[in-house]
N, C-alpha and C. Protein backbone atom coordinates (compact mmCIF):
# COMPACT_ATOMS: atom_id res chain seq x y z
N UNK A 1 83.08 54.47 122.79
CA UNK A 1 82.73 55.06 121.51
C UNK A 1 83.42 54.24 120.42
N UNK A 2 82.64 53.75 119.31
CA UNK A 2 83.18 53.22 118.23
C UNK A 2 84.08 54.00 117.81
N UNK A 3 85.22 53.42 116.76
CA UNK A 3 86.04 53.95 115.68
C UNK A 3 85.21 55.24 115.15
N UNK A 4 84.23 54.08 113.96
CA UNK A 4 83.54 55.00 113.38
C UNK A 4 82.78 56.43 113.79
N UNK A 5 82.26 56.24 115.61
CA UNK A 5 81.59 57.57 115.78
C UNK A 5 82.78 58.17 116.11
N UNK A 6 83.81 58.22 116.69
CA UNK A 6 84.87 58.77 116.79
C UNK A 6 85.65 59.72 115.67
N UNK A 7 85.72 58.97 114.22
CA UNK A 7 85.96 59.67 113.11
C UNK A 7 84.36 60.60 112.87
N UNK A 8 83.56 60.46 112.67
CA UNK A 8 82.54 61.54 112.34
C UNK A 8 82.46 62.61 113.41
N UNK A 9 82.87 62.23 115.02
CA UNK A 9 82.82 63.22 115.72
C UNK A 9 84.00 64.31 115.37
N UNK A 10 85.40 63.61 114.99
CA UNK A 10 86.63 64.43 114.63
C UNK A 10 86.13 65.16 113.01
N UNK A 11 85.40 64.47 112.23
CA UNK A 11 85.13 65.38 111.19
C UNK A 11 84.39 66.62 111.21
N UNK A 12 83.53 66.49 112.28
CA UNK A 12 82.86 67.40 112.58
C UNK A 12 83.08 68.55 113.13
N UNK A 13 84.20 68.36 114.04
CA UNK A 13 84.88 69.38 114.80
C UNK A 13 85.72 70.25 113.88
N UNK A 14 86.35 69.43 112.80
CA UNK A 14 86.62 70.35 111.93
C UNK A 14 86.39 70.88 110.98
N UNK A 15 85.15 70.79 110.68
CA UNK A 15 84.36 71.85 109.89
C UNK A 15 83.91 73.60 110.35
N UNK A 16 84.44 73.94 108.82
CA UNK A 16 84.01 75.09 109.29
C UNK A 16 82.95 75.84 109.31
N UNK A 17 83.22 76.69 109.86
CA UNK A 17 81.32 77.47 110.43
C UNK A 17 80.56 77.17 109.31
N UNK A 18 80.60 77.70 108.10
CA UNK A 18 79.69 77.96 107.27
C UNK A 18 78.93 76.37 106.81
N UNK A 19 79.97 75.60 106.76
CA UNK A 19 79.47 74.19 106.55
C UNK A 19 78.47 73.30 107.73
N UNK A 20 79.02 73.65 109.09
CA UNK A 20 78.19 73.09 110.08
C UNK A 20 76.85 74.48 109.98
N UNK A 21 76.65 75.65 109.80
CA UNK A 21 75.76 76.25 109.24
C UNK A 21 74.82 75.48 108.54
N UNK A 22 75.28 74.48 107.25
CA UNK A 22 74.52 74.27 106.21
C UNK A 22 74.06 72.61 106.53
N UNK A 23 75.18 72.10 107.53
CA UNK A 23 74.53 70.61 108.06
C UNK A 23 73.24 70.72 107.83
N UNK A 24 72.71 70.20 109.09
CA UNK A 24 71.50 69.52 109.10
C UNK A 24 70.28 70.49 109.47
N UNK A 25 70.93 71.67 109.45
CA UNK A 25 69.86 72.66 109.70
C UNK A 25 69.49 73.32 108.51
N UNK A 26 67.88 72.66 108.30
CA UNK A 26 67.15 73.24 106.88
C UNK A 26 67.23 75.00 107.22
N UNK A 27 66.83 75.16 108.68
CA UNK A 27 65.96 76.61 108.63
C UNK A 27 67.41 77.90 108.74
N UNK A 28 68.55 77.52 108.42
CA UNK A 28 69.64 78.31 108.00
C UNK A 28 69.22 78.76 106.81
N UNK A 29 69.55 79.80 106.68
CA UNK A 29 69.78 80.55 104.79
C UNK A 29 70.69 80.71 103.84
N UNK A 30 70.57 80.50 103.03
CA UNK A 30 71.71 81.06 102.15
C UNK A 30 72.74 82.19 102.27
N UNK A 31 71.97 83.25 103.29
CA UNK A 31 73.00 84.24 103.81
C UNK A 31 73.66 84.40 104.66
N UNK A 32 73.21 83.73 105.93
CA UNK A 32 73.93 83.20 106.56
C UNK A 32 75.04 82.40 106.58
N UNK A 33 74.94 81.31 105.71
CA UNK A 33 75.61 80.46 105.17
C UNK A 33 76.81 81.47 104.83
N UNK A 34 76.75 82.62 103.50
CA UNK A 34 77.62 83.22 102.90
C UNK A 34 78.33 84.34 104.19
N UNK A 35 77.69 84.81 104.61
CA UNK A 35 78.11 85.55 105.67
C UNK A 35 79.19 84.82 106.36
N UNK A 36 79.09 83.67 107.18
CA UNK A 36 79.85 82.89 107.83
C UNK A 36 81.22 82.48 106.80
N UNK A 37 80.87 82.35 105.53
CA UNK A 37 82.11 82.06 104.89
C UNK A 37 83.10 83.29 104.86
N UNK A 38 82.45 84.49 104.43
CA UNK A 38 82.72 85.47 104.10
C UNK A 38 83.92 85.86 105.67
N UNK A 39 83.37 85.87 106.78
CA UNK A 39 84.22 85.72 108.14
C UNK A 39 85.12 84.73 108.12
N UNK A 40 85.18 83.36 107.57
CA UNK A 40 85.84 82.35 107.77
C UNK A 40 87.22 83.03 107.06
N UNK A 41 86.85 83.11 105.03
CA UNK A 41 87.95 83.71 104.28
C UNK A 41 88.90 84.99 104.80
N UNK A 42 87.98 85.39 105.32
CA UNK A 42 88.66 87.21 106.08
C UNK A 42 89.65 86.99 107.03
N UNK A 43 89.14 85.79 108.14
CA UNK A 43 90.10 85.63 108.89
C UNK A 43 90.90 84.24 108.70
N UNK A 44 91.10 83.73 107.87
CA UNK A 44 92.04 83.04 107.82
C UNK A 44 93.43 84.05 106.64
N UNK A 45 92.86 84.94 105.72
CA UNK A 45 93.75 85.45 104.83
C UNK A 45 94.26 86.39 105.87
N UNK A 46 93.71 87.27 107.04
CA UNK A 46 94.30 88.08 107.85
C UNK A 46 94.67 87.46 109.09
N UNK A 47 95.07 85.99 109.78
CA UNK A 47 95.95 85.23 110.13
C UNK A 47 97.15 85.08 109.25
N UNK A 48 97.03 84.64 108.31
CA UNK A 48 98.09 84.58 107.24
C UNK A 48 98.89 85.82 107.06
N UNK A 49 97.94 86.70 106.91
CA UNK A 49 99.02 88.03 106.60
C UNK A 49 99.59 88.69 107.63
N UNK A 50 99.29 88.28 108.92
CA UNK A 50 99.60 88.96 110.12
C UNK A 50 101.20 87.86 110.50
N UNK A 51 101.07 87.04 110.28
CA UNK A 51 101.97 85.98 110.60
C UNK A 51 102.99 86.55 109.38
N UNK A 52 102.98 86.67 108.91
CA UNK A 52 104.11 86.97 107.58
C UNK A 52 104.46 88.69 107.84
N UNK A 53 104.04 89.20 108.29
CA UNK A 53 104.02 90.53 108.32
C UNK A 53 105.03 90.73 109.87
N UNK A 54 104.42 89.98 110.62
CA UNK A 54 105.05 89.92 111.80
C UNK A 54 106.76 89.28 111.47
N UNK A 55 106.38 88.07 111.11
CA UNK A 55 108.07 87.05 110.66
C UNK A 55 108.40 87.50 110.03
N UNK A 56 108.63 88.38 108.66
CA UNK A 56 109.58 89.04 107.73
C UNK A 56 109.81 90.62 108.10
N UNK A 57 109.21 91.20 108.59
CA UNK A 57 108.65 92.80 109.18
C UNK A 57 108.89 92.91 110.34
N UNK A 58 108.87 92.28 111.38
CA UNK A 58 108.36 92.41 112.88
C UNK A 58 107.79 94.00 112.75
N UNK A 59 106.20 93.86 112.33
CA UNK A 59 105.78 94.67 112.59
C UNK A 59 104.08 94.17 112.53
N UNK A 60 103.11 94.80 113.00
CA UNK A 60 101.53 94.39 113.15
C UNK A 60 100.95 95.16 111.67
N UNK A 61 99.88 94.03 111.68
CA UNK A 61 98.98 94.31 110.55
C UNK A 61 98.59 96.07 111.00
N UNK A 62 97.70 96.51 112.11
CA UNK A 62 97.52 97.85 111.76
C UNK A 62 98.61 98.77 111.83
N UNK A 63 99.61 98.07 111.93
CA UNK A 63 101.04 99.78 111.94
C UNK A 63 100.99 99.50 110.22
N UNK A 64 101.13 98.61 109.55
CA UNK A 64 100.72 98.68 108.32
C UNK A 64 99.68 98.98 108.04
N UNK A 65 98.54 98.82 108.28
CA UNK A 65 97.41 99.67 107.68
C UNK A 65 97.67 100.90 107.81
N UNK A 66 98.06 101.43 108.80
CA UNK A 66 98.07 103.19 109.36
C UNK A 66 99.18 103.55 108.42
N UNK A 67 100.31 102.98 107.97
CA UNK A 67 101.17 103.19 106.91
C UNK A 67 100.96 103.40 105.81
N UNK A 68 99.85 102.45 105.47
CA UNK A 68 99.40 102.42 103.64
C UNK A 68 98.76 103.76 104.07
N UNK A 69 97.47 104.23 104.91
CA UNK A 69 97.21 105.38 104.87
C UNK A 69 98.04 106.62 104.44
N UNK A 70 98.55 106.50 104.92
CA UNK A 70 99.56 107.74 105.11
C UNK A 70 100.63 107.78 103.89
N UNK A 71 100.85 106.49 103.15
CA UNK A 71 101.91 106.51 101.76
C UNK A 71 100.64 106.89 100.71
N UNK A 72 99.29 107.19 100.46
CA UNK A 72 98.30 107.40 100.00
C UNK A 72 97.99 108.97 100.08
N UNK A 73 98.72 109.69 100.86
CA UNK A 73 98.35 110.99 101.71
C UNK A 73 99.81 111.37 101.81
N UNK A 74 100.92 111.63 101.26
CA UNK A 74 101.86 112.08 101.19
C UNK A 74 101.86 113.48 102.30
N UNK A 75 101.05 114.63 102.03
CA UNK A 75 101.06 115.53 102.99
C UNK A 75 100.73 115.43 104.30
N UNK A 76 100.27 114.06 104.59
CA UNK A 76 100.28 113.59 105.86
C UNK A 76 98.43 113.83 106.39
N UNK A 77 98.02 113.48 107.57
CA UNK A 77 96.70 113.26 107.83
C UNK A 77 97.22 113.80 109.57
N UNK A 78 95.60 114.27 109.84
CA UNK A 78 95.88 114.41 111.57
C UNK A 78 95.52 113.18 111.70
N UNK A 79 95.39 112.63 113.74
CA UNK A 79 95.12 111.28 114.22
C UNK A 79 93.65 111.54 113.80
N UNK A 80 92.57 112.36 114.02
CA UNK A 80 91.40 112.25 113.53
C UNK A 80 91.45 111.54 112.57
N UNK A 81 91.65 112.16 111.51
CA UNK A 81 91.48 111.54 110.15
C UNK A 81 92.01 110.54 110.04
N UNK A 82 93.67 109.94 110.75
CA UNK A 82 93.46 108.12 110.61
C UNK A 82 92.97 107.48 111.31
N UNK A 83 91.85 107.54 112.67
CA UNK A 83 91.01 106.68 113.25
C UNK A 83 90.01 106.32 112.55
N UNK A 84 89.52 108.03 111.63
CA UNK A 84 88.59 107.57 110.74
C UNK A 84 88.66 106.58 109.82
N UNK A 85 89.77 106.95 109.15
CA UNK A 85 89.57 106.42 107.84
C UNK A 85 90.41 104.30 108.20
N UNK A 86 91.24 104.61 109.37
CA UNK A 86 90.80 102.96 109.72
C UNK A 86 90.20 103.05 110.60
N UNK A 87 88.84 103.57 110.96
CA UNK A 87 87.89 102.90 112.11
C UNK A 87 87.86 102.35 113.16
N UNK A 88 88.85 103.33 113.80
CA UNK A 88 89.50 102.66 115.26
C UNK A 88 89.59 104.20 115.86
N UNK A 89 89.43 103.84 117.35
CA UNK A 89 90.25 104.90 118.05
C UNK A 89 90.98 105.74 117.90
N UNK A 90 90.86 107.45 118.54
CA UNK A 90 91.89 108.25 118.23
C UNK A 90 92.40 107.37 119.26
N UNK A 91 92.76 106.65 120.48
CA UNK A 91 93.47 106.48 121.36
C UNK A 91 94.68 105.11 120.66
N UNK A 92 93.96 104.55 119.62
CA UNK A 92 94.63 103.01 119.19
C UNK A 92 95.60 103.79 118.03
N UNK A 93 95.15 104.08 117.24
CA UNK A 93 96.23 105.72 116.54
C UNK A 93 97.10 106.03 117.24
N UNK A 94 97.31 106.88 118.29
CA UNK A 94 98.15 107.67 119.14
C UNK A 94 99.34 106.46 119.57
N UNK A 95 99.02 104.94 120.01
CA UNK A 95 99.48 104.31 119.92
C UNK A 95 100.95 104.02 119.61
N UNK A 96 99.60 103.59 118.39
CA UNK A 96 100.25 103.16 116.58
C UNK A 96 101.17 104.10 116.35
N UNK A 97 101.05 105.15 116.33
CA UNK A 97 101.90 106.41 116.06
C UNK A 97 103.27 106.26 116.65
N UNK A 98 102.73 106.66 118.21
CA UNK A 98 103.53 107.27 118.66
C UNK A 98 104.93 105.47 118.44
N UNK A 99 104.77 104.58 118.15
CA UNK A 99 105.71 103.40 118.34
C UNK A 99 106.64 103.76 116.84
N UNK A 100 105.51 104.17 115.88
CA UNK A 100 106.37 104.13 114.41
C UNK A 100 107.14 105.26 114.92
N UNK A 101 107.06 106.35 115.19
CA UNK A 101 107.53 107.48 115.04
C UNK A 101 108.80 107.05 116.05
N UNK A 102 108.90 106.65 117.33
CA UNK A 102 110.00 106.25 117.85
C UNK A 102 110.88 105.06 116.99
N UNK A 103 110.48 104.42 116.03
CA UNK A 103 111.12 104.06 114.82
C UNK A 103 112.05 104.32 114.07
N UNK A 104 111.47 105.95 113.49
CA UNK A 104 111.74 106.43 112.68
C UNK A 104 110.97 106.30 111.33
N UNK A 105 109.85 105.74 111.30
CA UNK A 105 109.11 105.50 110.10
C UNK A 105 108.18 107.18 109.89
N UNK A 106 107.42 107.41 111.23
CA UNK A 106 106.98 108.65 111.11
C UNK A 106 107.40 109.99 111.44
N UNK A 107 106.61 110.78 111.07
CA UNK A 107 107.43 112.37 112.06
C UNK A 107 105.90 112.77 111.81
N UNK A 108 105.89 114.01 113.14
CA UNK A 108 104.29 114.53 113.28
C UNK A 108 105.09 116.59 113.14
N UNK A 109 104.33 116.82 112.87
CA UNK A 109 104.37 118.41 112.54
C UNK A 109 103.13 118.96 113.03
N UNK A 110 103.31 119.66 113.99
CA UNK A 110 102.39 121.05 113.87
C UNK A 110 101.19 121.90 112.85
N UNK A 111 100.24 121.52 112.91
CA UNK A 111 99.93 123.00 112.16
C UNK A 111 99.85 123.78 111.55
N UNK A 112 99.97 124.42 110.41
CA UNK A 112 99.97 125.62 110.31
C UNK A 112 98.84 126.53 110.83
N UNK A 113 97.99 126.45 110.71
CA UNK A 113 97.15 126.98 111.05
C UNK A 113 95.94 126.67 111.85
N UNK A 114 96.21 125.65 113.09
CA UNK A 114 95.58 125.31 114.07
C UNK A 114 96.32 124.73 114.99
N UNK A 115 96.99 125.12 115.60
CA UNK A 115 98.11 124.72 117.49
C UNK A 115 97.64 123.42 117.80
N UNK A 116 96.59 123.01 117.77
CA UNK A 116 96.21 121.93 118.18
C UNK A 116 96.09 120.87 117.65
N UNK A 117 96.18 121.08 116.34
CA UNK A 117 96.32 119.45 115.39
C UNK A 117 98.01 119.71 114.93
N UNK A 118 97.98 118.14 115.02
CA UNK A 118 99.08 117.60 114.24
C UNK A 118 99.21 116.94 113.24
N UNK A 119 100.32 117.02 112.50
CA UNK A 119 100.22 116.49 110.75
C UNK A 119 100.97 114.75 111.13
N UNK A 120 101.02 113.83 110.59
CA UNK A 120 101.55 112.91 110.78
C UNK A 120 101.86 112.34 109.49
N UNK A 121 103.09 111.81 109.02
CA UNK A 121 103.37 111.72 107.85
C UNK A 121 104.95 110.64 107.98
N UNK A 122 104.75 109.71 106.69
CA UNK A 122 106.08 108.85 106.78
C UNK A 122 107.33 109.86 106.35
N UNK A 123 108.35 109.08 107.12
CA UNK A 123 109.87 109.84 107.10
C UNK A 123 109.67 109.06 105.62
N UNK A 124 111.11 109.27 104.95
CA UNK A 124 112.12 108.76 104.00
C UNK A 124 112.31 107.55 104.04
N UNK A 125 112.73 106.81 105.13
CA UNK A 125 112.99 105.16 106.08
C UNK A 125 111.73 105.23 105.75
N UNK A 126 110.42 105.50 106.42
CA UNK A 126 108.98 105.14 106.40
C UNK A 126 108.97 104.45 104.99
N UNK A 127 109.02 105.48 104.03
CA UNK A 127 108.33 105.65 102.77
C UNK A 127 109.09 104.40 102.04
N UNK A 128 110.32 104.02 102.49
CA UNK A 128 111.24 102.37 101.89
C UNK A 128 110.88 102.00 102.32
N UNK A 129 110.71 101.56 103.78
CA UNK A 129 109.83 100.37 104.81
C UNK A 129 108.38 99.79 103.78
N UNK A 130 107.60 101.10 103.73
CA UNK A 130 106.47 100.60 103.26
C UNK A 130 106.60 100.08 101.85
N UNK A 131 107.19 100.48 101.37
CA UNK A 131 107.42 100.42 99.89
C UNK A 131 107.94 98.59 100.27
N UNK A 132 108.34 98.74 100.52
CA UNK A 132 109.33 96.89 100.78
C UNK A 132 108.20 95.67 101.24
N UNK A 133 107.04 95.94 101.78
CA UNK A 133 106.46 95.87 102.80
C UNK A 133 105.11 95.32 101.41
N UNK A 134 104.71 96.86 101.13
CA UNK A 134 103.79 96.66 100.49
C UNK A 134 104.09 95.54 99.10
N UNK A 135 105.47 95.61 98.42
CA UNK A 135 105.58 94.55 97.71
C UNK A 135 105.17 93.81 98.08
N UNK A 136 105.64 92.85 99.20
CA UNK A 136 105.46 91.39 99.65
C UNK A 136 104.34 91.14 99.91
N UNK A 137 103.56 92.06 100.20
CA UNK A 137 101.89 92.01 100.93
C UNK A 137 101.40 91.39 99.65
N UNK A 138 101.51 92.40 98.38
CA UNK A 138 100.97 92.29 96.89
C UNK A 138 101.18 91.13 96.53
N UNK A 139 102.31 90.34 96.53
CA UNK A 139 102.83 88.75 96.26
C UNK A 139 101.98 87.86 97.20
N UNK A 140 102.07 88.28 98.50
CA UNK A 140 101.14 87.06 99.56
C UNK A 140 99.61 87.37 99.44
N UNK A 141 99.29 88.22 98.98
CA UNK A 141 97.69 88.34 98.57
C UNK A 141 97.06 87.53 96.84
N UNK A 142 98.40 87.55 96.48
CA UNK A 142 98.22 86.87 94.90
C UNK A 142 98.49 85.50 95.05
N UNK A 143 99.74 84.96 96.17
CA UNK A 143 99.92 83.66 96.06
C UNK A 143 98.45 83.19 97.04
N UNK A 144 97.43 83.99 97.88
CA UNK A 144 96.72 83.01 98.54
C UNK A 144 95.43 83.15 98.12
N UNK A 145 95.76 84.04 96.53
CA UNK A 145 94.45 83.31 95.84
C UNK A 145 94.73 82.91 94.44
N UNK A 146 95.78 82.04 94.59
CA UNK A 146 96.61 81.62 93.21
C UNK A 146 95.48 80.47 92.89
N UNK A 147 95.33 79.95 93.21
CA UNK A 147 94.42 78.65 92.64
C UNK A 147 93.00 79.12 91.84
N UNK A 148 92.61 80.34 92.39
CA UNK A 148 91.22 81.11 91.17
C UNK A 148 92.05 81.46 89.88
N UNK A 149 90.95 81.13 88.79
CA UNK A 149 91.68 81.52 87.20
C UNK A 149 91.36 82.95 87.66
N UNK A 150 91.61 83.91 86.64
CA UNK A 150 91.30 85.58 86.36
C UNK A 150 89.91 85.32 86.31
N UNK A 151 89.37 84.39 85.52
CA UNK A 151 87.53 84.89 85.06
C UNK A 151 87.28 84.48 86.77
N UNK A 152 87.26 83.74 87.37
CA UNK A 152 86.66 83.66 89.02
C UNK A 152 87.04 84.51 89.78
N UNK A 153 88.46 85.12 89.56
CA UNK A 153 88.49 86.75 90.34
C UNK A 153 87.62 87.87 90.22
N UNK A 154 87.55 87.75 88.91
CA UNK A 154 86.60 89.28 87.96
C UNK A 154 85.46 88.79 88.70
N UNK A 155 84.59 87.54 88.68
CA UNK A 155 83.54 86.94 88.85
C UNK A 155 83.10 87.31 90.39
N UNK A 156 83.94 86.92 91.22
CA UNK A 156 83.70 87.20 92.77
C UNK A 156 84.27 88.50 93.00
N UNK A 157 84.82 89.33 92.33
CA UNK A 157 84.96 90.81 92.78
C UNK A 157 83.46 91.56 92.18
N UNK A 158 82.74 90.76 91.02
CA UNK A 158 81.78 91.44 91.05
C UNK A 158 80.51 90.94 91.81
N UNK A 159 80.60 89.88 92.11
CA UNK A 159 79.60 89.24 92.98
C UNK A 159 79.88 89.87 94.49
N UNK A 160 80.57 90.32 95.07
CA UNK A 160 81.03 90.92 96.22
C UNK A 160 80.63 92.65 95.95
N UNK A 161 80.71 92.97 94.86
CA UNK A 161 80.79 94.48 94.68
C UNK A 161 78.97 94.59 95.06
N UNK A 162 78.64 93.49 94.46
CA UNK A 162 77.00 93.32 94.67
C UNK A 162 76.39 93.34 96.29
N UNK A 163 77.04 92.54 96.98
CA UNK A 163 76.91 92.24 97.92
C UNK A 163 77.09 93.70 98.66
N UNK A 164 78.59 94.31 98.70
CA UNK A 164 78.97 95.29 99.38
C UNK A 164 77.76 96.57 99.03
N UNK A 165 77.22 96.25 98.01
CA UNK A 165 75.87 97.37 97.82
C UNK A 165 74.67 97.17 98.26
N UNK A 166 74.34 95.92 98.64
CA UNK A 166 73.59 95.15 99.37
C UNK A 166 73.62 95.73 100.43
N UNK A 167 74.62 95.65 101.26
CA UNK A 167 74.89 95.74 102.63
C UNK A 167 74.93 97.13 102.97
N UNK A 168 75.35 98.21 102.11
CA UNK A 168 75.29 99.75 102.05
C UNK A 168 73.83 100.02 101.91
N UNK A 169 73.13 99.45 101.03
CA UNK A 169 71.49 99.91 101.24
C UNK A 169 70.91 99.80 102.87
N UNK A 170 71.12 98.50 103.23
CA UNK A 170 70.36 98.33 103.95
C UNK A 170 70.82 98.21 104.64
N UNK A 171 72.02 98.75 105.41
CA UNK A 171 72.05 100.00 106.61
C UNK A 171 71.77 101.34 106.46
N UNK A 172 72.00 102.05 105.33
CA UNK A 172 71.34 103.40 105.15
C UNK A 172 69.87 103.04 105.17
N UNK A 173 69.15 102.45 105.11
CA UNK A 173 67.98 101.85 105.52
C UNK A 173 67.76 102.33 107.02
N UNK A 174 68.53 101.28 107.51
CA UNK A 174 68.18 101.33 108.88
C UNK A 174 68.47 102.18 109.53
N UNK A 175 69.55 103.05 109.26
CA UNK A 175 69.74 104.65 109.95
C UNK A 175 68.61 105.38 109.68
N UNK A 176 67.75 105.36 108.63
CA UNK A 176 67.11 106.61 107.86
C UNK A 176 65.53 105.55 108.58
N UNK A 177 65.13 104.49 108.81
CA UNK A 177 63.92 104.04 109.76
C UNK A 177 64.18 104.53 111.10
């Protein structure tokens, strides 16, 4: 193999999806195209934040998600309601839980008026943890889109808001066909 095919084969390999998407294949779309980016950005900013979250925290991106829940909900949520509302398993919850709570970040309560659910809610420690936590998140989400001015933020939060309504039609679409 020449030099030269050698370098175009290494350029190639490192391109990412959305670009080898848009190579040489006319009969790709424009949404596709965006779609694939849209996965590329998602998971490289949630590599990033998992790696920093882990090295300054030793703790996982969803024990933080299940955290922000719950600093949002002061009176606390049953596991129902946080599988729902992060879209996972009551079993990946119970988890999650049960590790913070041997922590000390959470405490679960009883009931009042149903034996069978439990309240789950950050301790005091929790509520600093997250608080400490969520700063730094706010700083590493601003430094890894420091290079957009403000008008290209406003710009792609509303071009996305578009999109995200896009994508809400037409699955309520397809539930309701």
């Amino acid at each position: 193999m020449s030099v030269e095919a050698a370098e175009t084969l290494d350029a190639e390999v490192h391109l990412d999806s959305e670009s080898r998407a848009h190579g040489d294949h006319a009969d790709h779309k424009a949404e596709l195209r965006l779609w694939l980016r849209l996965l590329t950005c998602t998971t490289m900013i949630e590599t990033e934040i998992r790696r920093r979250m882990r090295e300054r925290f030793d703790i996982t991106l969803p024990r933080f998600d299940l955290m922000a829940q719950l600093e949002r909900t002061p009176e606390g949520m049953t596991l129902g309601e946080l599988s729902k509302r992060m879209m996972v398993s009551n079993g990946n919850v119970t988890g999650l839980v049960d590790r913070l709570v041997t922590e000390g970040l959470l405490q679960r309560r009883q009931s009042d008026t149903d034996r069978r659910a439990h309240y789950v809610s950050l301790t005091a420690a929790g509520r600093r943890a997250f608080a400490a936590m969520a700063d730094e998140h706010e700083d590493w989400v601003a430094d890894l889109f420091a290079d957009l001015a403000p008008g290209e933020l406003e710009a792609l939060m509303t071009l996305l808001g578009k999109a995200k309504a896009s994508v809400r039609r037409s699955t309520q679409n397809a539930v309701e066909t």
